[in-house]
ModelCIF file with pLDDT and N, C-alpha, C, O atoms, coordinates in Angstrom:
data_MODEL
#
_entry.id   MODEL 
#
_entity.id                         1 
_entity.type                       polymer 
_entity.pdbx_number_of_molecules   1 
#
_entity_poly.entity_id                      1 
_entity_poly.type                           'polypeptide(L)' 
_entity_poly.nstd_linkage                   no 
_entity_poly.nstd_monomer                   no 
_entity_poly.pdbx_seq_one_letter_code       
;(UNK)(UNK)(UNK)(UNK)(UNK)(UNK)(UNK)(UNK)(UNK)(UNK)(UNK)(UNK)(UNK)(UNK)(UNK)(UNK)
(UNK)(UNK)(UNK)(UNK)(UNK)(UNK)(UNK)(UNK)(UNK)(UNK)(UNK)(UNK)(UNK)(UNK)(UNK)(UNK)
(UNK)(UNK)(UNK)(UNK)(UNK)(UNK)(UNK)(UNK)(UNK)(UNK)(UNK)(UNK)(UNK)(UNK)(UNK)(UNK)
;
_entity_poly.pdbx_seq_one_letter_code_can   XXXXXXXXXXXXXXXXXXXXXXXXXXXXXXXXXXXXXXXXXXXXXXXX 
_entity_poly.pdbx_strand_id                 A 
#
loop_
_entity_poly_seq.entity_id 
_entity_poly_seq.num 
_entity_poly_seq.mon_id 
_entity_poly_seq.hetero 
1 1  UNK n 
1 2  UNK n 
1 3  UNK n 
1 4  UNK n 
1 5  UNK n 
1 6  UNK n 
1 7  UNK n 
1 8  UNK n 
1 9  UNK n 
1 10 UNK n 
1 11 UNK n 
1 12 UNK n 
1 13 UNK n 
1 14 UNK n 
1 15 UNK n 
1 16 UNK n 
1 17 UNK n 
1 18 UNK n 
1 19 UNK n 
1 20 UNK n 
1 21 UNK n 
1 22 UNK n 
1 23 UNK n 
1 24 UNK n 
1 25 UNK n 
1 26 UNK n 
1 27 UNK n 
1 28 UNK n 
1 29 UNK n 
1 30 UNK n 
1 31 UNK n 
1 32 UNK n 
1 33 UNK n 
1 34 UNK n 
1 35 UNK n 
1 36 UNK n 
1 37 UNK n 
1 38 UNK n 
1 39 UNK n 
1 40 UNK n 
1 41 UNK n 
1 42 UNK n 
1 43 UNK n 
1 44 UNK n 
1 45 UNK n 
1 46 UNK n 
1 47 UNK n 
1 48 UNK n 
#
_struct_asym.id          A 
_struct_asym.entity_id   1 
#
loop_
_ma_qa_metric.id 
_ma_qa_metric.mode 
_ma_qa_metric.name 
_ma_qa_metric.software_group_id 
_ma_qa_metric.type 
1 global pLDDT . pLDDT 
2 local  pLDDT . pLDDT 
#
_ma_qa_metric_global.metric_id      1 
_ma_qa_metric_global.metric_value   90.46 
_ma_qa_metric_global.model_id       1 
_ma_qa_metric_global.ordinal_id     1 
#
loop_
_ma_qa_metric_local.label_asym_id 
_ma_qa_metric_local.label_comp_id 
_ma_qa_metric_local.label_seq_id 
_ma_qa_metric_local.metric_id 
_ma_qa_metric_local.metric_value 
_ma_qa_metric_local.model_id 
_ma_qa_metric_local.ordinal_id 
A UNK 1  2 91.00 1 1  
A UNK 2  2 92.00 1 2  
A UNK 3  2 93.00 1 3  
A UNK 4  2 91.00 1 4  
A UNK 5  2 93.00 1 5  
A UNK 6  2 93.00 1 6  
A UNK 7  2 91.00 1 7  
A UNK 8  2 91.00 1 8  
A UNK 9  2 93.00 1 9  
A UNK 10 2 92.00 1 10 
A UNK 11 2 91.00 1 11 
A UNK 12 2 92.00 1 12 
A UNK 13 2 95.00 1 13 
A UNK 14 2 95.00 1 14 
A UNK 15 2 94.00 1 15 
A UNK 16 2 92.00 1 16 
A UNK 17 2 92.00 1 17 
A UNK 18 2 90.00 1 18 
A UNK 19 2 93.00 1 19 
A UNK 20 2 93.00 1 20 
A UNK 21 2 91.00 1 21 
A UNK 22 2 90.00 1 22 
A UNK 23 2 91.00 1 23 
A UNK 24 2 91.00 1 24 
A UNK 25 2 89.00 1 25 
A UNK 26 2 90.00 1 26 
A UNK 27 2 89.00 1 27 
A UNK 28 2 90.00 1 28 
A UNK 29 2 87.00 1 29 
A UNK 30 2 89.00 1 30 
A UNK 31 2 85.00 1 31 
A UNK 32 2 85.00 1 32 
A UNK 33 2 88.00 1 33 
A UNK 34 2 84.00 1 34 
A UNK 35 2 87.00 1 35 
A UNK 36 2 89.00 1 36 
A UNK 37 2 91.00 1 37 
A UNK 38 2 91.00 1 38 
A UNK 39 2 90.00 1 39 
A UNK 40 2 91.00 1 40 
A UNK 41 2 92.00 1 41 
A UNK 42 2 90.00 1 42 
A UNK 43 2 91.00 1 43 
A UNK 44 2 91.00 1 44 
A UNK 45 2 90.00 1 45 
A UNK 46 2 88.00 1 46 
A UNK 47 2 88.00 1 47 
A UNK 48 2 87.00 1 48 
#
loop_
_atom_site.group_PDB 
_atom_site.id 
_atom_site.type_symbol 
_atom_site.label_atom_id 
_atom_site.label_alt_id 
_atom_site.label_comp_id 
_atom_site.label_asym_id 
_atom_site.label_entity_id 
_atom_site.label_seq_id 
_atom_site.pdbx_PDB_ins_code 
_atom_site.Cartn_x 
_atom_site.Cartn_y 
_atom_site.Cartn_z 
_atom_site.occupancy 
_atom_site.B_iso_or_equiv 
_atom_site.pdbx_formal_charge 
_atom_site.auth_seq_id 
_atom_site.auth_comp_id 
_atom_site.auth_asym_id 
_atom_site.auth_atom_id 
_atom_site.pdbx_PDB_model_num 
ATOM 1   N N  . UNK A 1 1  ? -11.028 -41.107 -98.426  1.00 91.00 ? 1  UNK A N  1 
ATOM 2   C CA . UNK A 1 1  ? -10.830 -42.551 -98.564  1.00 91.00 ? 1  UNK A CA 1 
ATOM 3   C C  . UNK A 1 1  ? -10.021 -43.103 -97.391  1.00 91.00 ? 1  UNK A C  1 
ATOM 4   O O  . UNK A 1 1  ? -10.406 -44.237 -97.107  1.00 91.00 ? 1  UNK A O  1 
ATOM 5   N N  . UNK A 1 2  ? -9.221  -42.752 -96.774  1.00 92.00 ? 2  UNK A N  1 
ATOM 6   C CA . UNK A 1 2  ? -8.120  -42.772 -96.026  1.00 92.00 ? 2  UNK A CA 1 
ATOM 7   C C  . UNK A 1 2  ? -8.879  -42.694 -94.393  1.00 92.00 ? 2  UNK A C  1 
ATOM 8   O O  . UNK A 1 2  ? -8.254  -43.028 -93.386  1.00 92.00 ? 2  UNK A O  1 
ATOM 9   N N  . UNK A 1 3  ? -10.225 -42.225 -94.359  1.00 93.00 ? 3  UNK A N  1 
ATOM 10  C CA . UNK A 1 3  ? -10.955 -42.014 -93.225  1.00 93.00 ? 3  UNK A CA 1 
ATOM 11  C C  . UNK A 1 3  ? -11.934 -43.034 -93.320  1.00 93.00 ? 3  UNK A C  1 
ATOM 12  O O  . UNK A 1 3  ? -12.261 -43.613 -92.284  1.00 93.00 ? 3  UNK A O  1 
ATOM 13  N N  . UNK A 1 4  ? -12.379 -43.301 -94.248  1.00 91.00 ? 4  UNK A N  1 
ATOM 14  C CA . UNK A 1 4  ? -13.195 -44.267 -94.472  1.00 91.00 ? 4  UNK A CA 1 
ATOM 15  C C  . UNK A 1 4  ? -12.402 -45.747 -94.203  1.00 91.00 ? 4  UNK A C  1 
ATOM 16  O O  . UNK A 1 4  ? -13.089 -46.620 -93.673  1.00 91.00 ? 4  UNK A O  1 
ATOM 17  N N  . UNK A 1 5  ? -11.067 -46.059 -94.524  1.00 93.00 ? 5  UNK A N  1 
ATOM 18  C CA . UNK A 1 5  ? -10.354 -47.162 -94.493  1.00 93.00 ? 5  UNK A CA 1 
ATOM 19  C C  . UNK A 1 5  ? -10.015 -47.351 -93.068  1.00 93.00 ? 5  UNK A C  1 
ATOM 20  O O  . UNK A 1 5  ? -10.035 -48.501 -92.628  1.00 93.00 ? 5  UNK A O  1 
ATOM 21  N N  . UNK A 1 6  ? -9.566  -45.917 -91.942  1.00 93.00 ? 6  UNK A N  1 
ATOM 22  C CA . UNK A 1 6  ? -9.449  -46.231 -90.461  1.00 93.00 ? 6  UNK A CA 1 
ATOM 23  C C  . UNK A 1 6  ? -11.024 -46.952 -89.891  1.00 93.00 ? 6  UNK A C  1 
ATOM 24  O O  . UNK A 1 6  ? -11.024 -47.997 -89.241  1.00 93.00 ? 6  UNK A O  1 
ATOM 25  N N  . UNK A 1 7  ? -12.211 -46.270 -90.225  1.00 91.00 ? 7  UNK A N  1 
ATOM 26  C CA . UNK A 1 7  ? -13.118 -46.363 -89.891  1.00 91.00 ? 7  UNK A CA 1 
ATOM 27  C C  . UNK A 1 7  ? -13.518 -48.051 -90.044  1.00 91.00 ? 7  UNK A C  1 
ATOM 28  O O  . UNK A 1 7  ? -13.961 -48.779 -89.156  1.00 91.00 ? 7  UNK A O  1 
ATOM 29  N N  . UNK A 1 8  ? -13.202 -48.412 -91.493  1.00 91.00 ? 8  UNK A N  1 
ATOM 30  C CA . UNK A 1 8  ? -13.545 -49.971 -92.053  1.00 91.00 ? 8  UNK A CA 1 
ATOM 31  C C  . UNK A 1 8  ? -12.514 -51.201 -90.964  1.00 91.00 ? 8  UNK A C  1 
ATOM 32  O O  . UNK A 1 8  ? -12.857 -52.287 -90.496  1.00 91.00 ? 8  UNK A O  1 
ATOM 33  N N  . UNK A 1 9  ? -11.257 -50.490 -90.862  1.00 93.00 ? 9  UNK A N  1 
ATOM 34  C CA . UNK A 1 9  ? -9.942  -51.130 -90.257  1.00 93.00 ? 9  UNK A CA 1 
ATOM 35  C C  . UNK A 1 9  ? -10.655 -51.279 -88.925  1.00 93.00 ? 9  UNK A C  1 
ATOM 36  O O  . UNK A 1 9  ? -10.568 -52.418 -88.467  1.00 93.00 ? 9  UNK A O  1 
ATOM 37  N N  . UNK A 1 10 ? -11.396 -50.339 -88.127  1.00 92.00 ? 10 UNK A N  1 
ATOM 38  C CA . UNK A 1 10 ? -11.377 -50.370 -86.418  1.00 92.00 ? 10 UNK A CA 1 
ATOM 39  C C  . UNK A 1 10 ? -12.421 -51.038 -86.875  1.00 92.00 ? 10 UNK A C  1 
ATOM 40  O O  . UNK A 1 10 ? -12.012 -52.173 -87.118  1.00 92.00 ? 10 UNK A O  1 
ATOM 41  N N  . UNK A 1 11 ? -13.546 -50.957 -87.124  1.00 91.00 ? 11 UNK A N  1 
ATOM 42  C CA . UNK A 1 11 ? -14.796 -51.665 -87.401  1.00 91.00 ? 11 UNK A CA 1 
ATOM 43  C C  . UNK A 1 11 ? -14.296 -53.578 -87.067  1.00 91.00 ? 11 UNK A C  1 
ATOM 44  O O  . UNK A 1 11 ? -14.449 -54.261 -86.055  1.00 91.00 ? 11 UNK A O  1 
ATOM 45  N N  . UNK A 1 12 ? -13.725 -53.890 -88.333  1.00 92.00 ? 12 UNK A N  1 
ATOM 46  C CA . UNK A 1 12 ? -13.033 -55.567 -88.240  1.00 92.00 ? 12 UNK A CA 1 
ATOM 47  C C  . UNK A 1 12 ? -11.957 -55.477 -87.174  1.00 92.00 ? 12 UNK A C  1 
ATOM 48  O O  . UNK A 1 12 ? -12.006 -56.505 -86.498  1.00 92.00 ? 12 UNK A O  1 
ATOM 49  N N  . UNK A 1 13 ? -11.021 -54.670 -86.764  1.00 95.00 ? 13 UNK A N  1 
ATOM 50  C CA . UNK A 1 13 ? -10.278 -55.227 -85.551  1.00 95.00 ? 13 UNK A CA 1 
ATOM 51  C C  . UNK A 1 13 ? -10.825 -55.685 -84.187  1.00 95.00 ? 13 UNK A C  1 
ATOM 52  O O  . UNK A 1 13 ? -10.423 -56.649 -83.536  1.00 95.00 ? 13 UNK A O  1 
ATOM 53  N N  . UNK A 1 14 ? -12.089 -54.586 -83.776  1.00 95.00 ? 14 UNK A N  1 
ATOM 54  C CA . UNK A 1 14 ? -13.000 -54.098 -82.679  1.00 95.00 ? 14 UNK A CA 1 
ATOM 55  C C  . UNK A 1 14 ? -14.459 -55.292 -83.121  1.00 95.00 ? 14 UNK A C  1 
ATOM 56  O O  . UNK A 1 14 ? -15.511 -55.200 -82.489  1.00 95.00 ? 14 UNK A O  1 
ATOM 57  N N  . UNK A 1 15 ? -14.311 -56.193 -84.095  1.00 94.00 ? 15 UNK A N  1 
ATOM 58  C CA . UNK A 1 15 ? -15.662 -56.901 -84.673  1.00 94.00 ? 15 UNK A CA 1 
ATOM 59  C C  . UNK A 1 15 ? -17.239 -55.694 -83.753  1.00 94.00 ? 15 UNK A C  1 
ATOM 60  O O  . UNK A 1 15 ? -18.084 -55.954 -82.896  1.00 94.00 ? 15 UNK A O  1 
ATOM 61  N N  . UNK A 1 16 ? -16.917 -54.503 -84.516  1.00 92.00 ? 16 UNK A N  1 
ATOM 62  C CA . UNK A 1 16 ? -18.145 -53.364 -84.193  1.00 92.00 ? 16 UNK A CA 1 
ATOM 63  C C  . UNK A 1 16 ? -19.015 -53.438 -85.612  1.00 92.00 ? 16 UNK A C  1 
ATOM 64  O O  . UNK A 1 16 ? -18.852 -53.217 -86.812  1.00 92.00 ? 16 UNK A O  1 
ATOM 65  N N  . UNK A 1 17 ? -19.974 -53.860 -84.754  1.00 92.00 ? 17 UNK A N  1 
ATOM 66  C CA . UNK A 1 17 ? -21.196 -53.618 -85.754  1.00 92.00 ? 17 UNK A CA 1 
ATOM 67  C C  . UNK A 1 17 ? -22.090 -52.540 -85.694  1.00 92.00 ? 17 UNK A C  1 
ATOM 68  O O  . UNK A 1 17 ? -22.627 -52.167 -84.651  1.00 92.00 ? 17 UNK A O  1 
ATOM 69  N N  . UNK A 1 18 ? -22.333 -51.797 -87.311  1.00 90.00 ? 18 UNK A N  1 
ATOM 70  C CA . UNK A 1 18 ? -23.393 -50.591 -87.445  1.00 90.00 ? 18 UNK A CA 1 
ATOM 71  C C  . UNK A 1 18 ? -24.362 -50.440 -86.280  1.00 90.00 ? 18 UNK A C  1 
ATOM 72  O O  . UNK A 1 18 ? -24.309 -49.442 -85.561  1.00 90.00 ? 18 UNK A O  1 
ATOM 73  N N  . UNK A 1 19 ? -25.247 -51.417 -86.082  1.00 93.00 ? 19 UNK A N  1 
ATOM 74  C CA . UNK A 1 19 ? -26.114 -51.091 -84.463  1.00 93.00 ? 19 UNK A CA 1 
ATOM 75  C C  . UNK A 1 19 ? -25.388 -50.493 -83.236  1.00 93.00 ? 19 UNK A C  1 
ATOM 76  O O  . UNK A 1 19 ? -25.906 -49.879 -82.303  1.00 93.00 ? 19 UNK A O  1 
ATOM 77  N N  . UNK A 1 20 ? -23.969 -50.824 -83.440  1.00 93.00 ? 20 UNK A N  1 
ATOM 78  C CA . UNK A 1 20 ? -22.808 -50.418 -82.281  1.00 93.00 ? 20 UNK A CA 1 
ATOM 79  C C  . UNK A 1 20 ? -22.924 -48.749 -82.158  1.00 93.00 ? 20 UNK A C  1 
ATOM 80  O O  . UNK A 1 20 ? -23.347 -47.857 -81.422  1.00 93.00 ? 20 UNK A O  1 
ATOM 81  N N  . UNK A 1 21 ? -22.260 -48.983 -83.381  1.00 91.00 ? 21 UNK A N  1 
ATOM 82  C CA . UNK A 1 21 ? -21.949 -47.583 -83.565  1.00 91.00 ? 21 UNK A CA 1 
ATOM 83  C C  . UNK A 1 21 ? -22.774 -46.343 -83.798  1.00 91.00 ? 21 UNK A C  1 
ATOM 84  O O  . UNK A 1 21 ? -22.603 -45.128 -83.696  1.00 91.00 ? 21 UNK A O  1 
ATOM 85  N N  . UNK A 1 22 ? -23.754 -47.171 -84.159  1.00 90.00 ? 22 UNK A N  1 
ATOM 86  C CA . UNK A 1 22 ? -25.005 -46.297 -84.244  1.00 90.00 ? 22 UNK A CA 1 
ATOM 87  C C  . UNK A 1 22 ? -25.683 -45.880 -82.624  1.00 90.00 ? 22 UNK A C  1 
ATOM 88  O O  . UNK A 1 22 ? -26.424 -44.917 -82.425  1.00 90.00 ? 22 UNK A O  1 
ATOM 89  N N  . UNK A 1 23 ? -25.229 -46.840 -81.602  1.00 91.00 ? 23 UNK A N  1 
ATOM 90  C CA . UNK A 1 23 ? -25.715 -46.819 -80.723  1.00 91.00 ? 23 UNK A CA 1 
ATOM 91  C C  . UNK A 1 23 ? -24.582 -45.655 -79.660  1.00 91.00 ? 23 UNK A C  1 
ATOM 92  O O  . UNK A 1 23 ? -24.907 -45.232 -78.551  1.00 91.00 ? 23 UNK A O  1 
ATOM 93  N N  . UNK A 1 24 ? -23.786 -45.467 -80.091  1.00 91.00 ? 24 UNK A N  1 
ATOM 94  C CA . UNK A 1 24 ? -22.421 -44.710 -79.484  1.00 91.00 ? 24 UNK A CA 1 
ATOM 95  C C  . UNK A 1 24 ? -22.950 -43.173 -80.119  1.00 91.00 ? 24 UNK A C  1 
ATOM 96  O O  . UNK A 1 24 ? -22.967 -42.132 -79.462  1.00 91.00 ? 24 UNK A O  1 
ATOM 97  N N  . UNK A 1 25 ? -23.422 -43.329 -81.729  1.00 89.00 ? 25 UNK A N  1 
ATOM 98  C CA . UNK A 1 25 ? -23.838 -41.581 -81.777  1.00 89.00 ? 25 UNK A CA 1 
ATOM 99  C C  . UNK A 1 25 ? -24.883 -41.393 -81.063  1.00 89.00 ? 25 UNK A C  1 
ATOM 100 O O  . UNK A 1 25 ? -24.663 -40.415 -80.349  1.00 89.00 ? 25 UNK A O  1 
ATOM 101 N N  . UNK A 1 26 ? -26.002 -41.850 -80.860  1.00 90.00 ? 26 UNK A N  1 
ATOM 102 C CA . UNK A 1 26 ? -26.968 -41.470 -80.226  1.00 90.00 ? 26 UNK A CA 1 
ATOM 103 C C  . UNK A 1 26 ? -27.127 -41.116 -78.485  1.00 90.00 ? 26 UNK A C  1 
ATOM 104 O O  . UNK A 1 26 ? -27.865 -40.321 -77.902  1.00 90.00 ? 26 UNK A O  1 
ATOM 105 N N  . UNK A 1 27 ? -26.283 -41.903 -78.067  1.00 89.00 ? 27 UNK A N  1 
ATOM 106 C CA . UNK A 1 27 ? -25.920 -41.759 -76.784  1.00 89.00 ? 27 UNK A CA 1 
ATOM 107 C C  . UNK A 1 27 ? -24.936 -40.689 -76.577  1.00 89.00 ? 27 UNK A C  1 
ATOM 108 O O  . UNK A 1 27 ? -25.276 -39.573 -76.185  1.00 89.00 ? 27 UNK A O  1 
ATOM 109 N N  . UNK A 1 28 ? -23.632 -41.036 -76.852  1.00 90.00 ? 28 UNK A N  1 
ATOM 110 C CA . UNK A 1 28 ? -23.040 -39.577 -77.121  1.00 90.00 ? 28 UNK A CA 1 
ATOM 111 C C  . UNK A 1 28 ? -23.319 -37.987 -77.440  1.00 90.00 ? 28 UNK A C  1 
ATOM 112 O O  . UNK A 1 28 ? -22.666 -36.965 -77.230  1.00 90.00 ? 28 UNK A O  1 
ATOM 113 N N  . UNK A 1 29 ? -24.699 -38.278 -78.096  1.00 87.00 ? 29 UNK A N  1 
ATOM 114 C CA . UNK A 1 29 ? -25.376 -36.743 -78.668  1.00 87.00 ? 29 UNK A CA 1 
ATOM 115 C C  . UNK A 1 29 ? -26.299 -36.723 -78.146  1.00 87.00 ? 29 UNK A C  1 
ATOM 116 O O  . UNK A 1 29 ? -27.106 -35.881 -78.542  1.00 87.00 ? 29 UNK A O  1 
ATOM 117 N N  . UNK A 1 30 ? -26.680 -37.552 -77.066  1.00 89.00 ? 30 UNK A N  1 
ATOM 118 C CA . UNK A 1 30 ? -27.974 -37.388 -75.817  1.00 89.00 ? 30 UNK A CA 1 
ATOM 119 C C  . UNK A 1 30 ? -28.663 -37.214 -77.373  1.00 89.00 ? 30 UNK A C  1 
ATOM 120 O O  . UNK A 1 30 ? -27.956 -36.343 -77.880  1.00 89.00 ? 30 UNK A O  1 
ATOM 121 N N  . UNK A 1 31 ? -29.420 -37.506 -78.114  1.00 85.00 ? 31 UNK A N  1 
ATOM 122 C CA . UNK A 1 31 ? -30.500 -37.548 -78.920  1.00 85.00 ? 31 UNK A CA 1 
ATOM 123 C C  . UNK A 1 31 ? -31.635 -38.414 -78.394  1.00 85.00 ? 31 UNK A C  1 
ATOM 124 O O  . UNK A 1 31 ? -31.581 -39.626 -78.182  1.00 85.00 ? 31 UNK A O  1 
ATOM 125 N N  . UNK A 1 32 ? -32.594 -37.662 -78.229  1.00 85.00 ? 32 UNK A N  1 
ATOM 126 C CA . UNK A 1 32 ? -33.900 -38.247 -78.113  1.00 85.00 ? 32 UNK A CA 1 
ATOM 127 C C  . UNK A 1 32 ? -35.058 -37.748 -78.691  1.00 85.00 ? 32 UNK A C  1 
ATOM 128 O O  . UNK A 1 32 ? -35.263 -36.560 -78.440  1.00 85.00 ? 32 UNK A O  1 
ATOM 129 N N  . UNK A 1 33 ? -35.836 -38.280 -79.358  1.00 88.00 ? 33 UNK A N  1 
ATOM 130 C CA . UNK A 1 33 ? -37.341 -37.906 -79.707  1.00 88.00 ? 33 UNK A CA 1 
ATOM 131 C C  . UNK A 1 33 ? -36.683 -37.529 -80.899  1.00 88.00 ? 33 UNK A C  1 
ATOM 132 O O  . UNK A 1 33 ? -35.908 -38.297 -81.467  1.00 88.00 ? 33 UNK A O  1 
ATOM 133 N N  . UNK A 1 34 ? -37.086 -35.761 -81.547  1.00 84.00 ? 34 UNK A N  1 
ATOM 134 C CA . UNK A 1 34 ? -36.780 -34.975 -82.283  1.00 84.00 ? 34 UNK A CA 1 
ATOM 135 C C  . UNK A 1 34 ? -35.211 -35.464 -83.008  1.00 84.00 ? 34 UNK A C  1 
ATOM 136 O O  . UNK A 1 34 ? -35.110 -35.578 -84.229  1.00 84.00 ? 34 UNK A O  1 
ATOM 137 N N  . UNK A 1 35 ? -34.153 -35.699 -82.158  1.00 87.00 ? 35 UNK A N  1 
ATOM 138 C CA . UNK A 1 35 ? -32.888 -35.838 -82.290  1.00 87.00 ? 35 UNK A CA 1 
ATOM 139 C C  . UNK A 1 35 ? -32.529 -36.904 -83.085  1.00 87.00 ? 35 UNK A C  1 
ATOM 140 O O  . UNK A 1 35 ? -31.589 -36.810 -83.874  1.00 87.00 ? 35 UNK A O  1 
ATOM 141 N N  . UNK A 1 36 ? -33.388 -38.222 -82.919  1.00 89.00 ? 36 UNK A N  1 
ATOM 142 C CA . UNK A 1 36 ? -33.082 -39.484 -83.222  1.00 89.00 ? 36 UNK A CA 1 
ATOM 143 C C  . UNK A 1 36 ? -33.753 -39.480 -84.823  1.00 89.00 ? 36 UNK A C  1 
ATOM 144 O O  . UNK A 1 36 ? -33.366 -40.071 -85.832  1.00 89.00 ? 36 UNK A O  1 
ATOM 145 N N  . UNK A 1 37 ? -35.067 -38.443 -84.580  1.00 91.00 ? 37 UNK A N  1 
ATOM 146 C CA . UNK A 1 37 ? -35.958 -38.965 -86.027  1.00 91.00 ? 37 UNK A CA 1 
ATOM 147 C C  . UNK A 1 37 ? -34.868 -37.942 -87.003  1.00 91.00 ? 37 UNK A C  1 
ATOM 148 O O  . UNK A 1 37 ? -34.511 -38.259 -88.138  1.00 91.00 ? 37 UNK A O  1 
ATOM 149 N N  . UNK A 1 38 ? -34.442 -36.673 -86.295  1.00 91.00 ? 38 UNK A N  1 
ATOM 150 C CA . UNK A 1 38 ? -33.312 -36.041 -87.362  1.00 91.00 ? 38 UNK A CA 1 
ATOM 151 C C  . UNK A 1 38 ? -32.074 -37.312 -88.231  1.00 91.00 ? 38 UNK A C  1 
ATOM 152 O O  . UNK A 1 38 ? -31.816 -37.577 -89.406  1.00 91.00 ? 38 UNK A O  1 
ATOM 153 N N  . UNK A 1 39 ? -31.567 -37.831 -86.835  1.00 90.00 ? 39 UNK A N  1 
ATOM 154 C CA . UNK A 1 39 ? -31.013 -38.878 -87.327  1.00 90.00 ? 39 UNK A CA 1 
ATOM 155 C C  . UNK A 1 39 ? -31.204 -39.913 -88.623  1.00 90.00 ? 39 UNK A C  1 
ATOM 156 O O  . UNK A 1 39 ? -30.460 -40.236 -89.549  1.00 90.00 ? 39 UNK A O  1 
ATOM 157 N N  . UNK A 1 40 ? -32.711 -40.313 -88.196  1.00 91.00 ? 40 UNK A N  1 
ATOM 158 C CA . UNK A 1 40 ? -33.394 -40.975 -89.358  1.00 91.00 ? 40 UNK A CA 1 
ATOM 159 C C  . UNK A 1 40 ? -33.233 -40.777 -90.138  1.00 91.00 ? 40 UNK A C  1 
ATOM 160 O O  . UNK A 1 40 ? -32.805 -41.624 -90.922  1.00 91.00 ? 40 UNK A O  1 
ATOM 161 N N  . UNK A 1 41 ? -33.457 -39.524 -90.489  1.00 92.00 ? 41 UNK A N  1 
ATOM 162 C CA . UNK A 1 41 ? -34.164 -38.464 -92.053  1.00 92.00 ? 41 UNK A CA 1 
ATOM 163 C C  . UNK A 1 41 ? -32.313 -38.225 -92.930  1.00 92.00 ? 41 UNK A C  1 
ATOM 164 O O  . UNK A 1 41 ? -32.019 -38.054 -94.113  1.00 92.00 ? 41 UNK A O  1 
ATOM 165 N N  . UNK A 1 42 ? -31.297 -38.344 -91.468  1.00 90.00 ? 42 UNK A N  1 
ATOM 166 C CA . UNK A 1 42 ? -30.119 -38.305 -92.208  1.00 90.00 ? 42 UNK A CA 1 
ATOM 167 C C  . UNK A 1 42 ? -29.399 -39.447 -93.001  1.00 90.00 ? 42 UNK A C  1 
ATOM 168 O O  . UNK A 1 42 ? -28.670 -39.330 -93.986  1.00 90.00 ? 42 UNK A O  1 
ATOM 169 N N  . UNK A 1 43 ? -29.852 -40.794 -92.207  1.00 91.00 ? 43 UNK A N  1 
ATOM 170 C CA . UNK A 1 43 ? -29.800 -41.989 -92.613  1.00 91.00 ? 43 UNK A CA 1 
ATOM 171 C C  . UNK A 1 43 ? -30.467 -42.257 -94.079  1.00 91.00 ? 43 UNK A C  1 
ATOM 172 O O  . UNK A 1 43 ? -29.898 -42.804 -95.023  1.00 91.00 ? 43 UNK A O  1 
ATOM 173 N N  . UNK A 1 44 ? -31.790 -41.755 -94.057  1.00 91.00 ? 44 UNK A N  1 
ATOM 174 C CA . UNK A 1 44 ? -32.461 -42.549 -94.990  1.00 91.00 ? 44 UNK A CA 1 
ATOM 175 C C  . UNK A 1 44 ? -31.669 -41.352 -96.798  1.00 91.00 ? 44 UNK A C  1 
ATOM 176 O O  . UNK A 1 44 ? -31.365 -41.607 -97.964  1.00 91.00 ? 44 UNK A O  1 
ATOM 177 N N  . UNK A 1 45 ? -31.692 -40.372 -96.071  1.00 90.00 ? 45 UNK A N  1 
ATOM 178 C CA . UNK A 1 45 ? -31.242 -39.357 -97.505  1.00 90.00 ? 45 UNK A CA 1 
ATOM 179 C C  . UNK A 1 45 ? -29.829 -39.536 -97.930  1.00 90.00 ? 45 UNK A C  1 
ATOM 180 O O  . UNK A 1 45 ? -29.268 -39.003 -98.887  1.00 90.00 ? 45 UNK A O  1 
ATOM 181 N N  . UNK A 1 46 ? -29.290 -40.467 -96.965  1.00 88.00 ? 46 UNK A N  1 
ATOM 182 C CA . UNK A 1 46 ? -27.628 -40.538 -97.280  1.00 88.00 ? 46 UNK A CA 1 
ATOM 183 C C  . UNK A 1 46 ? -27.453 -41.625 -97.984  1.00 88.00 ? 46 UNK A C  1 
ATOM 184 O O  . UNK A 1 46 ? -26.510 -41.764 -98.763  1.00 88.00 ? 46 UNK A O  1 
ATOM 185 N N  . UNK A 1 47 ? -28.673 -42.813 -97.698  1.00 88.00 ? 47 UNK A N  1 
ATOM 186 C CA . UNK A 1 47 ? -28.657 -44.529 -98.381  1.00 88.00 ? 47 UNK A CA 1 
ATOM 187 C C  . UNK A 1 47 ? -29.474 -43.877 -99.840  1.00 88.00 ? 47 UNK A C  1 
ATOM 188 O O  . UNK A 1 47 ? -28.940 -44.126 -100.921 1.00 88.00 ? 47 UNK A O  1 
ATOM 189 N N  . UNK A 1 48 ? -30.249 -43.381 -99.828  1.00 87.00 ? 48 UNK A N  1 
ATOM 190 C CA . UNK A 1 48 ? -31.222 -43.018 -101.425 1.00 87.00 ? 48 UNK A CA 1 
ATOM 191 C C  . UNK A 1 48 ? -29.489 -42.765 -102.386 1.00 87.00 ? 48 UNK A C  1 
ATOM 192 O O  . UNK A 1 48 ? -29.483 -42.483 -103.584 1.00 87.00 ? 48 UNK A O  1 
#
């Protein structure tokens, strides 16, 4: 909870939006092709 609240806190101080940050893992983890659709498949099974 306490990681989740830094995370929520920098989010509104930094006005960073999900596309942001989403855009910082993917770049950061050089993901491409294969990498990104892993990504996907982690996204979509984490929102279900």
């Amino acid at each position: 909870a306490k990681k989740k609240i830094k995370i929520y806190e920098f989010m509104l101080d930094n006005d960073v939006s999900i596309n942001e940050i989403l855009d910082v893992i993917i770049e950061s983890n050089n993901l491409i092709g294969v990498g990104i659709v892993s990504l996907q498949d982690q996204i979509e099974e984490h929102l279900k």
